[in-house]
C-alpha atoms as a PDB file:
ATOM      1  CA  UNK A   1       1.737  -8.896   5.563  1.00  0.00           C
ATOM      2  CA  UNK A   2       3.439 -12.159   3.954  1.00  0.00           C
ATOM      3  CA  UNK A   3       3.851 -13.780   7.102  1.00  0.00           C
ATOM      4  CA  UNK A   4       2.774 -14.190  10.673  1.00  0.00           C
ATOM      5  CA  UNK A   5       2.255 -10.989  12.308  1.00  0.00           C
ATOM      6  CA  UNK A   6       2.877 -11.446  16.636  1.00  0.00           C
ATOM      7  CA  UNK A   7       3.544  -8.013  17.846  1.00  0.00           C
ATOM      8  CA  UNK A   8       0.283  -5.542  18.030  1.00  0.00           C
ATOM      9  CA  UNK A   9       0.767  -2.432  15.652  1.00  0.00           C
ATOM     10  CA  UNK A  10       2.297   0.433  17.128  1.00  0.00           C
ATOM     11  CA  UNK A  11       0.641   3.824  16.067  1.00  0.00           C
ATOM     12  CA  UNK A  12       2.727   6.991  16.025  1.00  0.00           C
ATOM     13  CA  UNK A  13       3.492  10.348  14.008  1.00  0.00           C
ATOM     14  CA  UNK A  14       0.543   9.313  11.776  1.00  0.00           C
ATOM     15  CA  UNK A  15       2.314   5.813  10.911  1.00  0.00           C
ATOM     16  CA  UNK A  16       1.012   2.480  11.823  1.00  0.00           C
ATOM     17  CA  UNK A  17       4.120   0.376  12.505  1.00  0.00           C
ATOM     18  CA  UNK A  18       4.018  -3.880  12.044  1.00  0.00           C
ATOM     19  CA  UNK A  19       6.493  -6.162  12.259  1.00  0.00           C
ATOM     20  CA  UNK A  20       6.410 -10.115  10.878  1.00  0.00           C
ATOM     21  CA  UNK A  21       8.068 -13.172  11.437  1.00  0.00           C
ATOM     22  CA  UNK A  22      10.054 -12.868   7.784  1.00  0.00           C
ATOM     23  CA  UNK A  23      11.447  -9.443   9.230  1.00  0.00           C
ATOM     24  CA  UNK A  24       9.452  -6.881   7.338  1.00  0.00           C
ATOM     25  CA  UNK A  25       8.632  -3.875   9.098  1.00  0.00           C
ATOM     26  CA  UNK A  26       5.478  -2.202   7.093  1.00  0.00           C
ATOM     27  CA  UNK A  27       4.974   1.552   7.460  1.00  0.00           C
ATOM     28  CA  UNK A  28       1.661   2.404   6.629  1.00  0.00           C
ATOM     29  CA  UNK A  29       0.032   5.832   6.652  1.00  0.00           C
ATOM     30  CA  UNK A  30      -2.854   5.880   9.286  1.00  0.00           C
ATOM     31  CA  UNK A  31      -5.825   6.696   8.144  1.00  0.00           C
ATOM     32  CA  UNK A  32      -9.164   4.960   6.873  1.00  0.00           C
ATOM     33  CA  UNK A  33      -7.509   3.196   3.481  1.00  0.00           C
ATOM     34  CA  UNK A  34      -4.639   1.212   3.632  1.00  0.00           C
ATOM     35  CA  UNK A  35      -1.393   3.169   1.979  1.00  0.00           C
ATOM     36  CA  UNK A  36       1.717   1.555   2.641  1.00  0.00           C
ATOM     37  CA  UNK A  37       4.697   4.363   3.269  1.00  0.00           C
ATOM     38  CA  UNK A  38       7.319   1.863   3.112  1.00  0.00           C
ATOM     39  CA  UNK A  39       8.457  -1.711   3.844  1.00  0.00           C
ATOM     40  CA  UNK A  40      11.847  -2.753   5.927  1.00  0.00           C
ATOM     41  CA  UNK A  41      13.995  -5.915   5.930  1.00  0.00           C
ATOM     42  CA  UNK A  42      15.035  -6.006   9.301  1.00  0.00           C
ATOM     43  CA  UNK A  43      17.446  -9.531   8.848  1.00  0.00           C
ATOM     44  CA  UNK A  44      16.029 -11.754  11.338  1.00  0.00           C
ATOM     45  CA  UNK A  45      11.869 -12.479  12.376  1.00  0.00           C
ATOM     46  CA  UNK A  46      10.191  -9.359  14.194  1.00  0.00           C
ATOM     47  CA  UNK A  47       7.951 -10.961  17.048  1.00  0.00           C
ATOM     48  CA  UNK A  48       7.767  -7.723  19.078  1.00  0.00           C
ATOM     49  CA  UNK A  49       5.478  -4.110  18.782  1.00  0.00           C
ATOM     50  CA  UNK A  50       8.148  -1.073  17.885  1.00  0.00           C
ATOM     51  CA  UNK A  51       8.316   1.348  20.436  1.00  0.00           C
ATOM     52  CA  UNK A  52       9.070   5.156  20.568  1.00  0.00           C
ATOM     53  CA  UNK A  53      10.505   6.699  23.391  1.00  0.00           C
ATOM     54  CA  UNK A  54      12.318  10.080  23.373  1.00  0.00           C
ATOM     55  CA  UNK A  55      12.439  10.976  19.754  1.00  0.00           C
ATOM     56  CA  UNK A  56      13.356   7.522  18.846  1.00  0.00           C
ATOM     57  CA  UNK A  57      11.701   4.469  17.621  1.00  0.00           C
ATOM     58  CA  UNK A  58      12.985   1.074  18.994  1.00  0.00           C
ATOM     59  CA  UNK A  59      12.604  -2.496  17.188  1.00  0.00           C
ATOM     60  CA  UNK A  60      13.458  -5.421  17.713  1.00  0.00           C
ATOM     61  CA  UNK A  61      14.082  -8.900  15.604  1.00  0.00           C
ATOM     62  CA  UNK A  62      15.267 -12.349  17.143  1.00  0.00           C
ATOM     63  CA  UNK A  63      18.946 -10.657  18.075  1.00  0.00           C
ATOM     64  CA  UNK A  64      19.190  -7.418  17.692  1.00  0.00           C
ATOM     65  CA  UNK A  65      17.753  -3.981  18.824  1.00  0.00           C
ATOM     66  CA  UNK A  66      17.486  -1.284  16.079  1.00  0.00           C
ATOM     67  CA  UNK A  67      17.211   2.602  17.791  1.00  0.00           C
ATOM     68  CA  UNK A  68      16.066   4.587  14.608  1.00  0.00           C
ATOM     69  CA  UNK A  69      16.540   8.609  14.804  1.00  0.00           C
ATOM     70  CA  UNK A  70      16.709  11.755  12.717  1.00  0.00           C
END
Protein backbone atom coordinates (compact mmCIF):
# COMPACT_ATOMS: atom_id res chain seq x y z
CA UNK A 1 0.00 0.00 0.00
CA UNK A 2 0.85 3.76 -1.11
CA UNK A 3 -0.80 5.21 1.69
CA UNK A 4 -2.04 4.88 5.22
CA UNK A 5 -3.74 1.72 5.76
CA UNK A 6 -6.65 2.17 9.03
CA UNK A 7 -9.03 -0.62 8.55
CA UNK A 8 -7.63 -4.33 9.59
CA UNK A 9 -7.59 -6.72 6.45
CA UNK A 10 -10.56 -8.63 5.92
CA UNK A 11 -9.88 -12.34 4.85
CA UNK A 12 -12.43 -14.17 2.73
CA UNK A 13 -12.90 -16.68 -0.34
CA UNK A 14 -9.08 -17.00 -0.26
CA UNK A 15 -8.64 -13.04 -0.75
CA UNK A 16 -7.12 -10.74 1.71
CA UNK A 17 -9.06 -7.48 1.32
CA UNK A 18 -7.26 -3.74 2.37
CA UNK A 19 -8.40 -0.59 1.99
CA UNK A 20 -6.17 2.95 2.20
CA UNK A 21 -6.66 6.39 2.77
CA UNK A 22 -5.99 7.24 -1.26
CA UNK A 23 -9.03 4.78 -1.92
CA UNK A 24 -7.32 1.69 -3.21
CA UNK A 25 -8.81 -1.45 -2.35
CA UNK A 26 -5.89 -4.27 -2.85
CA UNK A 27 -7.03 -7.85 -3.50
CA UNK A 28 -4.43 -10.09 -2.72
CA UNK A 29 -4.43 -13.88 -2.96
CA UNK A 30 -3.96 -15.40 0.61
CA UNK A 31 -1.40 -17.44 0.97
CA UNK A 32 2.36 -17.38 2.24
CA UNK A 33 3.82 -14.86 -0.75
CA UNK A 34 2.33 -11.79 -1.47
CA UNK A 35 0.33 -11.92 -5.09
CA UNK A 36 -1.77 -9.09 -5.65
CA UNK A 37 -5.25 -10.23 -7.59
CA UNK A 38 -6.19 -6.80 -8.27
CA UNK A 39 -6.24 -3.15 -7.13
CA UNK A 40 -9.59 -0.77 -6.89
CA UNK A 41 -10.07 3.02 -6.99
CA UNK A 42 -12.82 3.39 -4.81
CA UNK A 43 -13.09 7.65 -5.29
CA UNK A 44 -12.82 8.83 -1.87
CA UNK A 45 -10.20 7.48 1.33
CA UNK A 46 -11.15 3.85 2.65
CA UNK A 47 -10.72 4.07 6.58
CA UNK A 48 -12.91 1.01 7.26
CA UNK A 49 -12.31 -3.23 7.05
CA UNK A 50 -14.72 -4.63 3.99
CA UNK A 51 -17.21 -6.84 5.15
CA UNK A 52 -19.12 -9.86 3.65
CA UNK A 53 -22.39 -10.72 4.66
CA UNK A 54 -24.83 -12.87 2.63
CA UNK A 55 -23.04 -13.41 -0.59
CA UNK A 56 -21.98 -9.88 -0.68
CA UNK A 57 -19.01 -7.88 0.17
CA UNK A 58 -19.61 -4.35 1.68
CA UNK A 59 -17.03 -1.27 1.59
CA UNK A 60 -16.97 1.68 2.50
CA UNK A 61 -14.97 5.17 1.61
CA UNK A 62 -15.58 8.68 3.33
CA UNK A 63 -19.37 8.84 1.63
CA UNK A 64 -20.41 6.10 0.16
CA UNK A 65 -21.23 2.34 0.70
CA UNK A 66 -20.29 -0.02 -2.20
CA UNK A 67 -22.45 -3.68 -1.94
CA UNK A 68 -20.37 -5.79 -4.51
CA UNK A 69 -22.20 -9.14 -5.89
CA UNK A 70 -22.13 -11.73 -8.64
Amino acid sequence: MLAAVWGSPYLVDGKVYLGDEDGDVAVLEHGTTMKELAVNEMGDSVYTTAVAANGVLYITNRNTLFAVAD
